[in-house]
Protein backbone atom coordinates (compact mmCIF):
# COMPACT_ATOMS: atom_id res chain seq x y z
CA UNK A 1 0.00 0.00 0.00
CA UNK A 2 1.33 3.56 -0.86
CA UNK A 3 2.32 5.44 1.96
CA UNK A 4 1.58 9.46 2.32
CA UNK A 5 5.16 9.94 1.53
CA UNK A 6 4.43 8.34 -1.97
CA UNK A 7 2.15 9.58 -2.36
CA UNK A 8 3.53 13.05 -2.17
CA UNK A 9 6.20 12.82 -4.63
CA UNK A 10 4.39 10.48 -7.28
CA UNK A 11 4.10 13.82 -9.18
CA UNK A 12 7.42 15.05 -9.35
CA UNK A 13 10.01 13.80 -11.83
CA UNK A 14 12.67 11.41 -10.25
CA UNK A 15 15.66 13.84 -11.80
CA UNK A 16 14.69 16.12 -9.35
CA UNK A 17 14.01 14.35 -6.39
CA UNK A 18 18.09 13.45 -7.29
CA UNK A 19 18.58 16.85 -7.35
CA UNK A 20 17.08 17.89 -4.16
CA UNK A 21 15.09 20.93 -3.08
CA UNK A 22 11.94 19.35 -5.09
CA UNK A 23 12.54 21.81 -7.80
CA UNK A 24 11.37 21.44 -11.41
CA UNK A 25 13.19 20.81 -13.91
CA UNK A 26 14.40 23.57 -15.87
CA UNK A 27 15.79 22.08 -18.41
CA UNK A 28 13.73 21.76 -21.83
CA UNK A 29 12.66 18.32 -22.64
CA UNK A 30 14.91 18.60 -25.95
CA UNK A 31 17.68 19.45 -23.98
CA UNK A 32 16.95 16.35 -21.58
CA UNK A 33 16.67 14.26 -24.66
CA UNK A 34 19.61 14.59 -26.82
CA UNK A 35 22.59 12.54 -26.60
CA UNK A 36 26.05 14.23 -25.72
CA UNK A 37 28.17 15.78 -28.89
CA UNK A 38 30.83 13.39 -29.90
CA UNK A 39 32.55 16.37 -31.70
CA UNK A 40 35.11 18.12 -29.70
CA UNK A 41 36.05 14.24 -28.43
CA UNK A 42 36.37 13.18 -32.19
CA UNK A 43 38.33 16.47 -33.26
CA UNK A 44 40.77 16.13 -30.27
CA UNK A 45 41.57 12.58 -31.54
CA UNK A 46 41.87 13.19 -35.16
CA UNK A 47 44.72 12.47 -37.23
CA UNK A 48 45.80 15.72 -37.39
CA UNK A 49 45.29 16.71 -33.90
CA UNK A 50 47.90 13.00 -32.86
CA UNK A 51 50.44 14.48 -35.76
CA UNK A 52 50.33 18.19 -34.07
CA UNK A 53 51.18 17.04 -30.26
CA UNK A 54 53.62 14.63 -31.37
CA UNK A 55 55.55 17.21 -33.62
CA UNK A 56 55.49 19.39 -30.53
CA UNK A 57 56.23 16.58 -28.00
CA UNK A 58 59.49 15.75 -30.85
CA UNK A 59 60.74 19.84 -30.55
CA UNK A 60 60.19 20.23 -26.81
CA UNK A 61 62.22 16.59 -26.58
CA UNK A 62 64.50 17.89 -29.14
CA UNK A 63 65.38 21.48 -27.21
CA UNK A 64 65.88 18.92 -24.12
CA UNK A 65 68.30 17.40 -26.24
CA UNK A 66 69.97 20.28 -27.13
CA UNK A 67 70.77 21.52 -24.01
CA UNK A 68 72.00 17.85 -22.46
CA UNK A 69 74.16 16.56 -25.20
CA UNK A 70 75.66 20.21 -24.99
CA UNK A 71 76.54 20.00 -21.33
CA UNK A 72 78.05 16.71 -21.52
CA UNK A 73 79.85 17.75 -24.24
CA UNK A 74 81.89 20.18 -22.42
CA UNK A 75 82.28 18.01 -19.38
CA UNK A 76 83.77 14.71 -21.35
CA UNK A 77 85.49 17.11 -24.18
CA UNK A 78 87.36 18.68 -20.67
CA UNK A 79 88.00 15.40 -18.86
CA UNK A 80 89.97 14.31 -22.18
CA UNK A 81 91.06 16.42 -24.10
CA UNK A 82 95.42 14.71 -23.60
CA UNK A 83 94.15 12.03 -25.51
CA UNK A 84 92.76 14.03 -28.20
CA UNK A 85 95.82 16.09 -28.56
CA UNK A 86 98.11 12.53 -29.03
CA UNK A 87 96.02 11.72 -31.93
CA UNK A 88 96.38 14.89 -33.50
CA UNK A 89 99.44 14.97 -33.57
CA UNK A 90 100.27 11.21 -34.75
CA UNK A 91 98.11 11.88 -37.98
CA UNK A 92 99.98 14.87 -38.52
CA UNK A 93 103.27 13.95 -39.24
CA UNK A 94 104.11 13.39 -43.29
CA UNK A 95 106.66 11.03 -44.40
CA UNK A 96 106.93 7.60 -44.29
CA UNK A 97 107.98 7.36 -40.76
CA UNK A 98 104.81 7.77 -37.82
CA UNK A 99 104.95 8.94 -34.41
CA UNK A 100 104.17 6.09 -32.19
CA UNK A 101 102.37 7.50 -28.68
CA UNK A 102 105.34 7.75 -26.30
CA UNK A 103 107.05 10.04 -28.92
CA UNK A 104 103.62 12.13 -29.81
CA UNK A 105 103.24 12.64 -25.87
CA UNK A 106 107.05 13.65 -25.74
CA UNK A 107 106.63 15.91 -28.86
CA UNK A 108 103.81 18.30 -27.46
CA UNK A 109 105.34 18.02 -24.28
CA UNK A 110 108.97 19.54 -25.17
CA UNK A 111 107.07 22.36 -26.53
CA UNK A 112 107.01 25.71 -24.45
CA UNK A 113 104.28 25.48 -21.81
CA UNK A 114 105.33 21.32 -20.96
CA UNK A 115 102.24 19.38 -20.24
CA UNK A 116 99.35 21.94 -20.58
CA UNK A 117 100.00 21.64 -24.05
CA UNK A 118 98.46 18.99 -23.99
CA UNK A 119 95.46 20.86 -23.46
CA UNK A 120 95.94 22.92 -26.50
CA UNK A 121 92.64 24.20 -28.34
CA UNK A 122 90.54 23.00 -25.18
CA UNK A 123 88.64 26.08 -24.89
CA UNK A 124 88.31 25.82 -28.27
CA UNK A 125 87.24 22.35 -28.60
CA UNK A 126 84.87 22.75 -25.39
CA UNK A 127 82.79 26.19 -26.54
CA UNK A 128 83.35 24.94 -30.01
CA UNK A 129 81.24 21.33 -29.34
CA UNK A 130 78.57 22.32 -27.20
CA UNK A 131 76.72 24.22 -30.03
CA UNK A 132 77.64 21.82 -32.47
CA UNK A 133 76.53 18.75 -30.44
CA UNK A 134 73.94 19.89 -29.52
CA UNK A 135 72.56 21.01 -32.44
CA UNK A 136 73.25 17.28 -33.82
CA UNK A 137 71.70 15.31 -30.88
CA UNK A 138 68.71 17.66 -31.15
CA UNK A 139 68.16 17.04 -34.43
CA UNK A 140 68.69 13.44 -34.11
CA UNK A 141 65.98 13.22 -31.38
CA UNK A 142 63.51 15.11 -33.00
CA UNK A 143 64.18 13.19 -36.15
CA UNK A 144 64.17 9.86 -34.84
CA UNK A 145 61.12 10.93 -32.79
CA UNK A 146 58.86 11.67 -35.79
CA UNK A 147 60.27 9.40 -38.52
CA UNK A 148 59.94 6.15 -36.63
CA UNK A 149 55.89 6.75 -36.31
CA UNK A 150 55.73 7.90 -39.81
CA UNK A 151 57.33 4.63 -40.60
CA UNK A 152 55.27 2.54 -38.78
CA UNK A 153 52.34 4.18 -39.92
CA UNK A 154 53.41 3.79 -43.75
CA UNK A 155 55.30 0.56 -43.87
CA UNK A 156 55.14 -1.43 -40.17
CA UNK A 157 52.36 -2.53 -37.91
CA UNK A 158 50.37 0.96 -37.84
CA UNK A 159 49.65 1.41 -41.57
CA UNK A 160 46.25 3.38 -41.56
CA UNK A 161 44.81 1.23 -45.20
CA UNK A 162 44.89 -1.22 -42.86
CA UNK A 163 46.94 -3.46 -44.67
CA UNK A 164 49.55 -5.89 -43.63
CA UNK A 165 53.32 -4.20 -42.67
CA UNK A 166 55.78 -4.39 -45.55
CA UNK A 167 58.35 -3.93 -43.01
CA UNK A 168 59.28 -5.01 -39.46
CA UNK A 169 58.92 -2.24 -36.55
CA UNK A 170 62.31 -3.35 -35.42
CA UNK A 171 63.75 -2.99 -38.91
CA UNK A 172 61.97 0.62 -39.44
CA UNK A 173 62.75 1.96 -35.94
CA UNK A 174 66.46 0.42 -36.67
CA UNK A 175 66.20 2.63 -40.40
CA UNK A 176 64.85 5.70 -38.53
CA UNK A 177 67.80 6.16 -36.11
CA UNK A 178 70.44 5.46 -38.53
CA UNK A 179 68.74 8.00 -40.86
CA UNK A 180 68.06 10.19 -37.96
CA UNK A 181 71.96 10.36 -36.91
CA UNK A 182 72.57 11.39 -40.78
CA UNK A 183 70.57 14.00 -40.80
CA UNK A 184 71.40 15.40 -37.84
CA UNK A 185 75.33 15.23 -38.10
CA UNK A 186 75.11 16.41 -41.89
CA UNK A 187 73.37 19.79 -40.30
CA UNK A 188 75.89 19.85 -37.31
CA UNK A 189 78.96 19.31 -39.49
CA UNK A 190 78.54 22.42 -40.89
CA UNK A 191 78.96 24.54 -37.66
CA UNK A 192 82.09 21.88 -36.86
CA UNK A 193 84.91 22.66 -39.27
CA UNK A 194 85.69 25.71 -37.93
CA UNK A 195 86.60 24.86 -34.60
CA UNK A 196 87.95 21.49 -35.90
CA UNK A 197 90.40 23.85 -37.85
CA UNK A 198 91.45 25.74 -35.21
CA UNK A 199 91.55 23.44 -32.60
CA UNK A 200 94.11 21.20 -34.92
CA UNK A 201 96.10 23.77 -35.51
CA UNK A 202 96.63 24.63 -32.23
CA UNK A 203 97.45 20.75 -30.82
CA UNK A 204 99.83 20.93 -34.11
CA UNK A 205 101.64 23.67 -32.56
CA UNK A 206 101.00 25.88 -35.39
CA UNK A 207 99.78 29.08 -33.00
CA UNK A 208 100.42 29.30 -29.34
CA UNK A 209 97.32 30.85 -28.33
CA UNK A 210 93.53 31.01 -29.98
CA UNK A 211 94.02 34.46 -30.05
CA UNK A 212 97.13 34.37 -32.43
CA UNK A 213 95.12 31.24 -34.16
CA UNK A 214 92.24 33.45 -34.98
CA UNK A 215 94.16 36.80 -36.24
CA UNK A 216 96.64 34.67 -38.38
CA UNK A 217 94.51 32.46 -39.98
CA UNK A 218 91.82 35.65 -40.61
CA UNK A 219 94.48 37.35 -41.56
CA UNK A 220 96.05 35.15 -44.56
CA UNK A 221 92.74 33.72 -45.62
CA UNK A 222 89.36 35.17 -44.19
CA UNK A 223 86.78 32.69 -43.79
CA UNK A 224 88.13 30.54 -46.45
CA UNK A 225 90.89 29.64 -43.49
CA UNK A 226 88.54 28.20 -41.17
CA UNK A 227 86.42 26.30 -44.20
CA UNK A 228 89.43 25.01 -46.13
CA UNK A 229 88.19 23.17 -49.58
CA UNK A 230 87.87 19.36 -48.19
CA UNK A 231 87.29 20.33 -45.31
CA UNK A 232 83.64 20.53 -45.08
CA UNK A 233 83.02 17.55 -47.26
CA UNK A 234 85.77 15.16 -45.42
CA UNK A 235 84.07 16.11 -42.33
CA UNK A 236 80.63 15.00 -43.57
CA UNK A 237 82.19 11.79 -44.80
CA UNK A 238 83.70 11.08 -41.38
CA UNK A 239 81.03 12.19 -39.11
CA UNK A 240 78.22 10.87 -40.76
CA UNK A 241 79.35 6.80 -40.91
CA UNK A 242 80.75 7.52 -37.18
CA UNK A 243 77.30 8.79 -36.18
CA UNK A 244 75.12 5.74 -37.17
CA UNK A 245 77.47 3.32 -36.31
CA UNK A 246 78.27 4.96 -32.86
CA UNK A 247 73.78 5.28 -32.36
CA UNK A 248 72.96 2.18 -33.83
CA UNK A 249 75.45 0.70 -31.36
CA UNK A 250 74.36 2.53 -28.32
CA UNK A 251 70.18 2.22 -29.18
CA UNK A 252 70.91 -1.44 -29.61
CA UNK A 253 72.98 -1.81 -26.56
CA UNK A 254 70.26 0.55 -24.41
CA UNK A 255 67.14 -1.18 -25.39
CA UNK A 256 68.09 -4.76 -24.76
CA UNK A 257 70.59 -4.54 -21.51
CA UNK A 258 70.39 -1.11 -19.99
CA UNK A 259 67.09 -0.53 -19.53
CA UNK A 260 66.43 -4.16 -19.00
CA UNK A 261 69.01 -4.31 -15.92
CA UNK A 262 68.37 -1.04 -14.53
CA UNK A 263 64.54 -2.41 -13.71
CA UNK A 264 65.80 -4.31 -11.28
CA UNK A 265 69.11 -2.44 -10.53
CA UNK A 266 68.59 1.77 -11.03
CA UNK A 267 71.27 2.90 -8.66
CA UNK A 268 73.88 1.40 -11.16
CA UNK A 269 72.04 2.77 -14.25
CA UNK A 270 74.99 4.89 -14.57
CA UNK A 271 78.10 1.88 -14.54
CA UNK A 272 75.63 0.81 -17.78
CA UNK A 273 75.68 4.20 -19.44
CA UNK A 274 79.06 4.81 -19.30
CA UNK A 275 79.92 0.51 -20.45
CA UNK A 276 77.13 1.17 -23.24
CA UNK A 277 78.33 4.52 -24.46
CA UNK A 278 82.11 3.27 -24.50
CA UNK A 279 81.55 0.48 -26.27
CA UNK A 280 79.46 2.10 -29.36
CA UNK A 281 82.36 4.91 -29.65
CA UNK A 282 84.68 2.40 -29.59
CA UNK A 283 83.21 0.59 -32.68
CA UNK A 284 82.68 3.63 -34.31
CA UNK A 285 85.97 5.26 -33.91
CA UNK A 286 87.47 2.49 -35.23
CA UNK A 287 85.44 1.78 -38.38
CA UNK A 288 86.01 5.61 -39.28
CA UNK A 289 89.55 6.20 -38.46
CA UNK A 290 90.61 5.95 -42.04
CA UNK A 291 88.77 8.58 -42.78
CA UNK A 292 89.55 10.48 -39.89
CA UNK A 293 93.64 10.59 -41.16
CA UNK A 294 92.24 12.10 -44.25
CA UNK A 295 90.17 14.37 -42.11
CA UNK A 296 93.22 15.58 -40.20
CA UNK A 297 95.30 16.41 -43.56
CA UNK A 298 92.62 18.29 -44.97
CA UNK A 299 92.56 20.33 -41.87
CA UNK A 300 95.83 20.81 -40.97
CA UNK A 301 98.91 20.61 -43.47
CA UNK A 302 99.49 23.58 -44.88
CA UNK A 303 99.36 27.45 -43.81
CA UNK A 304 97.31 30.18 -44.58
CA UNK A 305 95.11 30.50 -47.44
CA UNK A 306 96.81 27.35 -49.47
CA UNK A 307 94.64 24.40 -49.45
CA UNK A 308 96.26 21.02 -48.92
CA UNK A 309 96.15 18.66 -51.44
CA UNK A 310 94.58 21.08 -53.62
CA UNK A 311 91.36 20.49 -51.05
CA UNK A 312 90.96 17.19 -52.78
CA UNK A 313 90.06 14.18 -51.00
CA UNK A 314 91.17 11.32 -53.26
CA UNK A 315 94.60 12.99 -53.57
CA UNK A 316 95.00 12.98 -49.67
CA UNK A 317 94.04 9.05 -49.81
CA UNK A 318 96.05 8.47 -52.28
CA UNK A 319 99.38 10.21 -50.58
CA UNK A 320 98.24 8.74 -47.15
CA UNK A 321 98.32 5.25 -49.20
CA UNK A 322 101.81 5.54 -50.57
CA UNK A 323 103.01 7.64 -47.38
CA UNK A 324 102.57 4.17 -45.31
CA UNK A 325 100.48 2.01 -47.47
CA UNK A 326 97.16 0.56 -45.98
CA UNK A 327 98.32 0.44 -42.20
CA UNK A 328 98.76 4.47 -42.30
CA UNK A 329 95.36 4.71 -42.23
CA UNK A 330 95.25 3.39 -38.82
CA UNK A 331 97.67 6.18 -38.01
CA UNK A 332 96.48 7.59 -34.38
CA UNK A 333 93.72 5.10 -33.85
CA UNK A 334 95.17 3.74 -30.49
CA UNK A 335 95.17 7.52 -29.10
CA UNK A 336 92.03 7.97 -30.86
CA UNK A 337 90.21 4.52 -28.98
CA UNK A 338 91.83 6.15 -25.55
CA UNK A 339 89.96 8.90 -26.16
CA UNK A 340 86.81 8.16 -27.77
CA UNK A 341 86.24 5.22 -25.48
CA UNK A 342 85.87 6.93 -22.79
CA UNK A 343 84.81 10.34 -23.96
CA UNK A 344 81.77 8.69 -25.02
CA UNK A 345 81.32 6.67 -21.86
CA UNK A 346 81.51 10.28 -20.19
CA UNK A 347 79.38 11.50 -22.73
CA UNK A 348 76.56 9.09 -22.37
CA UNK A 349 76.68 9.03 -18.46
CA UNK A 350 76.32 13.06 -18.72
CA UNK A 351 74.24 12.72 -20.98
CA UNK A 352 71.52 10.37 -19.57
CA UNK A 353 71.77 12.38 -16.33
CA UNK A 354 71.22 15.76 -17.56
CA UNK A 355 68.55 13.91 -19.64
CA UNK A 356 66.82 12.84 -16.33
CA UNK A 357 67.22 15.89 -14.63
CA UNK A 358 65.22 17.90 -17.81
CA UNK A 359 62.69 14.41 -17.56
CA UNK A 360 63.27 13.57 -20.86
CA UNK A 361 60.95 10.90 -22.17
C-alpha cells in the first residue's frame, strides 16, 4: 500500500528528487533528450590533432636534447682532451715514418708550456662542441622521434589502409635512427669545421694561443681559413658513418641490456651508461679512423690560405696510401680509442643524467 510519503512525490520527476530541493526541472525536454556531442572528443583525436602534439612533443624533446648533449659535451670534451691532442698529432706527421704515442706525448710536451699543451685548443674544442653537439643530438631526437611513427604508420604494424606491414617495426625503428643520426650530423657538421680547424692547428703547434690562431689564420685567408676546400666535405664523410654506427650501437645496446638491468638495478644505471656509451664509440671510432687521417690532412697541413692537397680528397688518400700504405690509415687510432672510449662513456653518463634531470621521455 502507498504510503503518504508516496504519495507526495508520485508527481514530481525522479531527476529532481536526485537533485534535491523538489525543484522542477528547468531544463527543456529537448535538452533532456539529446545525446552528448561526440565532436570536440572526435576532433581532439583526429589524425591531425595526434600528428600536431607529437611534432610538438618531438621539438620540446629535441630542445631537451639540445641543451644535455651540450653540457656533456663540455664536461667529457674537458676530462679528455690529452688524448685528443696525441692523436692529432700522430696523424699529422708526413713522411713515411709515424709517431708512435710515447714520442707524440714527448713531442707536445717539449714544446714551451710542458704538459698543458696537452690541453691545447681546449677552450676551443669545449665552446666549439657544445653548439655543435647539440645542435646534432637535437636534431637526431627530434628526427628519430617523428620518422619512426611515420614509418610505422606507412610501412610497419600501424599502416592506416589497414593493410599488412611491408616492413618489421624493429627494422623501421632500426632505419629511422640510422637515418636520424645522418641528418642530424650532416646539419651539425657544418657549424664543426671551424673549430675542428682551429683546434688542430693549435694541438699541431701551429699558434700558441687562440688568439694568435684566430688573427693569423683571418688574416692570410678570411673565412676561407677556417672552411678550407675538403674540409667541409671530409668532415661530412667522417662524421656521418661515425654517427650511425656509434647510435645504432648505443640504441641497440640501451634497449636490450640497460634498460632491462636497470629495472631491477637503477642505482647502477649509470656503470651501464658509461659501459654502453664506451663500447658504441669504440666501434665507431674504429670503423672511421681511415677517414679520420684524411680528415686531419685536410685540416691541418698547410698554412694560410693554401689548401692542402689542392682540397681534394682522393689525392690525400692516395698520398696517405703511398706515405705508409694501408696500415697508415690506422695512423692515431690507439690515441684515438683512448679517447673516444671513454669520452663517449663520459658522454653518455652526462648525458643520460642531464637527460633525467630535464625528464626527458
Amino acid at each position: 500500500p502507498s504510503t503518504p510519503s508516496s504519495k507526495l512525490f508520485d508527481h514530481v520527476p525522479l531527476e529532481n528528487i536526485r537533485g534535491g530541493a523538489g525543484k522542477p526541472s528547468t531544463a527543456s525536454p529537448s535538452s533532456r533528450s539529446k545525446p552528448p556531442s561526440l565532436s570536440s572528443s572526435s576532433s581532439s583525436h583526429s589524425p591531425a590533432s595526434k600528428v600536431e602534439t607529437s611534432s610538438n612533443a618531438a621539438i620540446v624533446e629535441g630542445l631537451k636534447n639540445t641543451l644535455a648533449s651540450g653540457m656533456a659535451a663540455a664536461c667529457s670534451k674537458t676530462i679528455l682532451a690529452p688524448f685528443d691532442t696525441l692523436k692529432t698529432v700522430q696523424q699529422h706527421v708526413e713522411g713515411g715514418t709515424s709517431l708512435g704515442l710515447v714520442e707524440a706525448a714527448r713531442s707536445v710536451t717539449s714544446r714551451p708550456g710542458g704538459v698543458l699543451n696537452l690541453y691545447a685548443g681546449l677552450g676551443v674544442s669545449a665552446l666549439g662542441s657544445m653548439p655543435s653537439v647539440g645542435l646534432y643530438f637535437g636534431v637526431y631526437s627530434y628526427c628519430k622521434k617523428i620518422i619512426s611513427p611515420m614509418l610505422k604508420r606507412c610501412l610497419g604494424s600501424e599502416r592506416e589502409d589497414g593493410k599488412k606491414g611491408v616492413c618489421s617495426d624493429g627494422g623501421l625503428h632500426t632505419f629511422s635512427i640510422a637515418l636520424s643520426a645522418a641528418i642530424g650530423n650532416t646539419i651539425a657538421s657544418f657549424s664543426r669545421v671551424p673549430y675542428e680547424v682551429v683546434k688542430q692547428c693549435l694541438q699541431t703547434g701551429q699558434y700558441s694561443s687562440t688568439k694568435e690562431a684566430l688573427v693569423t689564420m683571418w688574416k692570410a685567408g678570411g673565412l676561407r681559413s677556417f672552411f678550407p676546400l675538403g674540409g667541409v666535405s671530409i668532415q661530412m664523410l667522417r662524421d656521418i658513418p661515425y654517427a650511425i654506427f656509434t647510435l645504432l650501437s648505443y640504441e641497440y645496446i640501451k634497449d636490450n641490456w640497460v634498460l632491462k638491468k636497470s629495472e631491477n638495478d637503477p642505482n647502477n644505471r649509470w656503470i651501464r651508461d658509461m659501459i654502453a656509451g664506451a663500447t658504441a664509440g669504440g666501434i665507431g671510432s674504429y670503423l672511421t679512423n681511415p677517414l679520420d687521417v684524411i680528415k686531419t690532412r685536410l685540416q691541418t697541413v698547410g698554412s694560410g690560405g693554401v689548401a692542402p692537397y689542392g682540397g681534394s680528397i682522393s689525392a690525400c688518400a692516395v698520398a696517405v696510401l703511398e706515405e705508409g700504405g694501408m696500415m697508415a690509415f690506422l695512423r692515431g687510432s690507439v690515441p684515438r680509442l683512448m679517447h673516444k672510449i671513454p669520452a663517449n662513456g663520459c658522454f653518455f653518463v652526462f648525458y643520460e643524467f642531464f637527460r633525467r634531470m630535464l625528464k626527458v621521455e
